[in-house]
Structures are given as structure tokens and as C-alpha cells.
N, C-alpha and C. Protein backbone atom coordinates (compact mmCIF):
# COMPACT_ATOMS: atom_id res chain seq x y z
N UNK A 1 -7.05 -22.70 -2.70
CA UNK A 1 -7.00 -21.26 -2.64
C UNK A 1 -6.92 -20.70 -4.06
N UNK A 2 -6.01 -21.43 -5.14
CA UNK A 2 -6.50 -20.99 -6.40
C UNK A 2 -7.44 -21.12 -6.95
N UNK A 3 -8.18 -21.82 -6.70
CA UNK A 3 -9.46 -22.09 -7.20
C UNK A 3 -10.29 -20.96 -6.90
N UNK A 4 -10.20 -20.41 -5.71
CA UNK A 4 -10.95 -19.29 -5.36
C UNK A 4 -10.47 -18.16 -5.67
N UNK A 5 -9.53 -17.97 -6.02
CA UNK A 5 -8.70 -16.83 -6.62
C UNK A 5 -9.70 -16.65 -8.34
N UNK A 6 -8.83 -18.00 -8.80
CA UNK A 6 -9.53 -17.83 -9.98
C UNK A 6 -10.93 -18.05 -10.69
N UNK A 7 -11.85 -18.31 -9.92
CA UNK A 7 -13.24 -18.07 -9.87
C UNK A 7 -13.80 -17.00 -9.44
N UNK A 8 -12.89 -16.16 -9.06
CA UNK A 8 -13.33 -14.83 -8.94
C UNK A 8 -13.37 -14.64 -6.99
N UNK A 9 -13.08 -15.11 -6.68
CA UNK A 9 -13.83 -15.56 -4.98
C UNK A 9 -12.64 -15.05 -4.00
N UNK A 10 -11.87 -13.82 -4.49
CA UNK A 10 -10.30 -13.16 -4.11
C UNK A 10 -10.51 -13.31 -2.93
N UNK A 11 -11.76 -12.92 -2.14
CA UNK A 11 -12.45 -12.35 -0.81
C UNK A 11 -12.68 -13.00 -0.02
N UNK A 12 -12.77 -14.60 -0.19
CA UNK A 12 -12.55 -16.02 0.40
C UNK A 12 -11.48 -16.22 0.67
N UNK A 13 -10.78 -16.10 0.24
CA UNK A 13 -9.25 -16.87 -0.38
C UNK A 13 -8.45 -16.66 1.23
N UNK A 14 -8.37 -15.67 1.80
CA UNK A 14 -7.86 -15.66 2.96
C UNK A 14 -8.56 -16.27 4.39
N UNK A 15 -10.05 -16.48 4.13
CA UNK A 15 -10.81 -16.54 5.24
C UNK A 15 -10.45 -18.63 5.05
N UNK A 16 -10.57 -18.73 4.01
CA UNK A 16 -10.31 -19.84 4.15
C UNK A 16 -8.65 -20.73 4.33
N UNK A 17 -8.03 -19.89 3.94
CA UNK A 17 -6.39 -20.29 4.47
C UNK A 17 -6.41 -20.46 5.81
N UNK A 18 -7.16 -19.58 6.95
CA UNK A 18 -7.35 -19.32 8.29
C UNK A 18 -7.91 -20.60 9.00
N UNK A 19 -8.94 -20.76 7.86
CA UNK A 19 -9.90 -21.54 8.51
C UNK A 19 -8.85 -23.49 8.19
N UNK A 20 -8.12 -23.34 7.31
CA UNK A 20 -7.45 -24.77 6.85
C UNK A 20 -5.79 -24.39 7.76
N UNK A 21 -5.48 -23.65 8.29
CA UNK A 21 -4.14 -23.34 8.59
C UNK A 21 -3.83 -24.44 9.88
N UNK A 22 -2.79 -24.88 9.85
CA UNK A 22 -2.31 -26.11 10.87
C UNK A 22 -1.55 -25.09 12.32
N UNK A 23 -2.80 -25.27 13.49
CA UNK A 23 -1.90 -24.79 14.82
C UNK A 23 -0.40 -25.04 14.96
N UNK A 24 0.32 -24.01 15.00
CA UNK A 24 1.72 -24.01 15.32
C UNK A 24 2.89 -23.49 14.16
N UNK A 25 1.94 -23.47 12.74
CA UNK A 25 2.74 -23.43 11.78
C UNK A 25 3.01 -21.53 11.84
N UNK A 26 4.31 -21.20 12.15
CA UNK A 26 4.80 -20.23 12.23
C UNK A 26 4.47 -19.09 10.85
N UNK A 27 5.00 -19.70 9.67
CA UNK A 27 5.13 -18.46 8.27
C UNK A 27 3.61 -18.27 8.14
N UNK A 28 2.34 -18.08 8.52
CA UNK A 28 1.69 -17.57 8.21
C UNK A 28 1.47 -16.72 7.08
N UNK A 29 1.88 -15.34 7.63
CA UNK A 29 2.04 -13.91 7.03
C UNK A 29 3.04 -14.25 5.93
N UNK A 30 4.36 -15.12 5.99
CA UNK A 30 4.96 -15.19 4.78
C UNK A 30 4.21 -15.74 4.04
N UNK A 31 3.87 -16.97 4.43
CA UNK A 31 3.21 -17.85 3.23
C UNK A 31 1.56 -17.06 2.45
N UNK A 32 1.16 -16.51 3.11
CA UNK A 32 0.09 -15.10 2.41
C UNK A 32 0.47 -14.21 1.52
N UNK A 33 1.72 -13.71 2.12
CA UNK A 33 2.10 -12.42 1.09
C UNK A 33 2.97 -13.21 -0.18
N UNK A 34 3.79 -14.72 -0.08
CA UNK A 34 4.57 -15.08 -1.12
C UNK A 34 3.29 -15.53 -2.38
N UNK A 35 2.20 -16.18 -1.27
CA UNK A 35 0.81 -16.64 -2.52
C UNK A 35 0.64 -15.74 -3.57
N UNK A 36 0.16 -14.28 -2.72
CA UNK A 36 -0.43 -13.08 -3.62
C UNK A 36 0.90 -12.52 -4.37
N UNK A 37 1.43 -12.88 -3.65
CA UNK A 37 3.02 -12.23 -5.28
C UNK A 37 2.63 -13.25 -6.17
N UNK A 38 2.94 -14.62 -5.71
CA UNK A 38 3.25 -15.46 -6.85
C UNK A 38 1.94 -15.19 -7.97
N UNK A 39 0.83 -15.18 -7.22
CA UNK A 39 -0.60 -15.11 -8.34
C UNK A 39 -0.38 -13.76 -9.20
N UNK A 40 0.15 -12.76 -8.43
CA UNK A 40 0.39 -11.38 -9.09
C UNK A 40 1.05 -11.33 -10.41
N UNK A 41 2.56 -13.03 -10.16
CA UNK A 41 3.50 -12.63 -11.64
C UNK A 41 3.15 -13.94 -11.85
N UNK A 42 1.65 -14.23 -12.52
CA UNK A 42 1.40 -15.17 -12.99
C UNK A 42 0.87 -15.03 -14.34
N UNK A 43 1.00 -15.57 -15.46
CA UNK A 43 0.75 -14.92 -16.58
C UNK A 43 -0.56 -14.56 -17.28
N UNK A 44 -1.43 -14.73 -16.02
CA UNK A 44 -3.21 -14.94 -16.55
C UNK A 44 -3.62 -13.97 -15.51
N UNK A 45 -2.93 -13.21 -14.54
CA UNK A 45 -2.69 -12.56 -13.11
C UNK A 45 -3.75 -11.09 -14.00
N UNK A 46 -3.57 -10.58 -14.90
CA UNK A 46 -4.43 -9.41 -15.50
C UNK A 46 -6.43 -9.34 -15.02
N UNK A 47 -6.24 -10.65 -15.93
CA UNK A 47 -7.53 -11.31 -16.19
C UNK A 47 -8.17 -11.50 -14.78
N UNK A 48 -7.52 -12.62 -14.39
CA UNK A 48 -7.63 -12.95 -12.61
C UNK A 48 -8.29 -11.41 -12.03
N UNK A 49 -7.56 -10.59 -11.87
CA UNK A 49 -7.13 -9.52 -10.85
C UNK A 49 -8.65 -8.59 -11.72
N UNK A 50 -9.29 -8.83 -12.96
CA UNK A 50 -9.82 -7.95 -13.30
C UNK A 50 -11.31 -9.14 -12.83
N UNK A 51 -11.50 -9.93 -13.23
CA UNK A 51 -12.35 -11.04 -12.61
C UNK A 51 -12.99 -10.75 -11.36
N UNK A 52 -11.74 -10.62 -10.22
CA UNK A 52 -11.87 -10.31 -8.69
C UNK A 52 -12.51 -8.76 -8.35
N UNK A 53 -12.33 -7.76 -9.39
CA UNK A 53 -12.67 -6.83 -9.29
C UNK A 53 -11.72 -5.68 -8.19
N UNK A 54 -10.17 -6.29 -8.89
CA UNK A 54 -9.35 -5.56 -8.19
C UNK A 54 -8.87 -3.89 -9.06
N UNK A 55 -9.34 -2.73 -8.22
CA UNK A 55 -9.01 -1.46 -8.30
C UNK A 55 -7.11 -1.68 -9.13
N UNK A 56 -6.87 -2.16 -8.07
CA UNK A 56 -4.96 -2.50 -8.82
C UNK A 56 -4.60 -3.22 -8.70
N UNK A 57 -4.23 -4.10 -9.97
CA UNK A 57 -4.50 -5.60 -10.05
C UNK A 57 -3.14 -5.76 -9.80
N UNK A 58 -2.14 -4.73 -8.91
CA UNK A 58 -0.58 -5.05 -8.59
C UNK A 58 -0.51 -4.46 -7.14
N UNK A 59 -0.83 -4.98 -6.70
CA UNK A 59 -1.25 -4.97 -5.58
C UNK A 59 0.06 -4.61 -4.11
N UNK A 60 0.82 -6.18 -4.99
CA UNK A 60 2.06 -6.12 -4.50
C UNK A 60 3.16 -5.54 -4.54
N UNK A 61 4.26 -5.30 -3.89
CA UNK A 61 5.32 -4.49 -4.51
C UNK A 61 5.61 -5.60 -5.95
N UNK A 62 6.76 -4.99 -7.01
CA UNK A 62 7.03 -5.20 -7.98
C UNK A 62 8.20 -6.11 -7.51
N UNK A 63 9.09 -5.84 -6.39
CA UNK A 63 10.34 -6.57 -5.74
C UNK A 63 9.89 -6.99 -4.83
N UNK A 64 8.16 -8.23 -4.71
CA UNK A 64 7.97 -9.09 -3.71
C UNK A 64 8.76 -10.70 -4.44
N UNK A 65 8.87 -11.40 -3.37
CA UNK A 65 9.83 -12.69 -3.29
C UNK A 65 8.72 -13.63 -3.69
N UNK A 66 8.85 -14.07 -5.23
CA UNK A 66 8.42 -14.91 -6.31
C UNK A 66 9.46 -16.65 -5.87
N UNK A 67 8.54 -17.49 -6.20
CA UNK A 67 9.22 -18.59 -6.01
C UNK A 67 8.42 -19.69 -4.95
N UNK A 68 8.92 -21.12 -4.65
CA UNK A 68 8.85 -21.49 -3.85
C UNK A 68 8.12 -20.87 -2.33
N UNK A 69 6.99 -21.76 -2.02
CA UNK A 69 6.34 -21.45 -0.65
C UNK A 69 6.67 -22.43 0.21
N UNK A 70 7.76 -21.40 1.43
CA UNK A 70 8.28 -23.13 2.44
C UNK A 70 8.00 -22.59 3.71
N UNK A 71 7.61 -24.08 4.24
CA UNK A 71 7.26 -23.87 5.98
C UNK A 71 7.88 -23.81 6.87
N UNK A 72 8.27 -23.32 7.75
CA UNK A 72 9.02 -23.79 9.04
C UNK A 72 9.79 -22.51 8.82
């Protein structure tokens, strides 16, 4: 998924989490919104976000939950 992030390919990036996601695994929606924070306070996240051709490359709130992505 970073790979497609950072090749510019922002617009993939979810269709393919969908398409690799394991039946039953509950955090979905967490594990989506913790990705795009984490890429957001990433220190190349400008560049990235201008690459993708994002309008606002902060997409996220400023107080989204940075850190660790866990399942269950």
C-alpha cells in the first residue's frame, strides 16, 4: 500500500487493501484511517500528498492516532 501511495497511485491504495483484506478481520475502518494519519505525519508526507495530487495534503485531523497498526 506504500508503494502505491508513494508512486503516486493514492487512488489504488484503498481498492486494493479491499481487495487483500482477510474475511473476518474486524478494524477495517481503524486500520484505514490509522494508515492515512500515519502517511500524513510522515516526513516526506508534503511531497507524497503533492505527487498524489492532493487539494489538502492534511487531510486528516491534526489529533488523528499516530503509531502502531493492531488487529483484533
Amino acid at each position: 500500500m506504500v508503494d502505491l501511495v508513494y508512486s503516486g497511485n493514492f487512488d489504488q491504495t484503498e481498492r486494493f487493501m479491499d481487495a487483500a483484506w482477510k474475511p473476518g478481520w474486524p478494524t477495517r475502518e481503524v486500520f484505514w484511517d490509522r494508515f492515512r494519519c500515519n502517511l500524513q505525519h510522515g516526513r516526506f508526507w508534503l511531497g507524497v500528498a503533492e505527487l498524489n495530487g492532493f487539494d489538502d495534503p492534511m487531510f486528516m485531523s491534526e489529533d488523528c492516532e499516530i503509531g502502531d497498526i493492531e488487529q483484533g
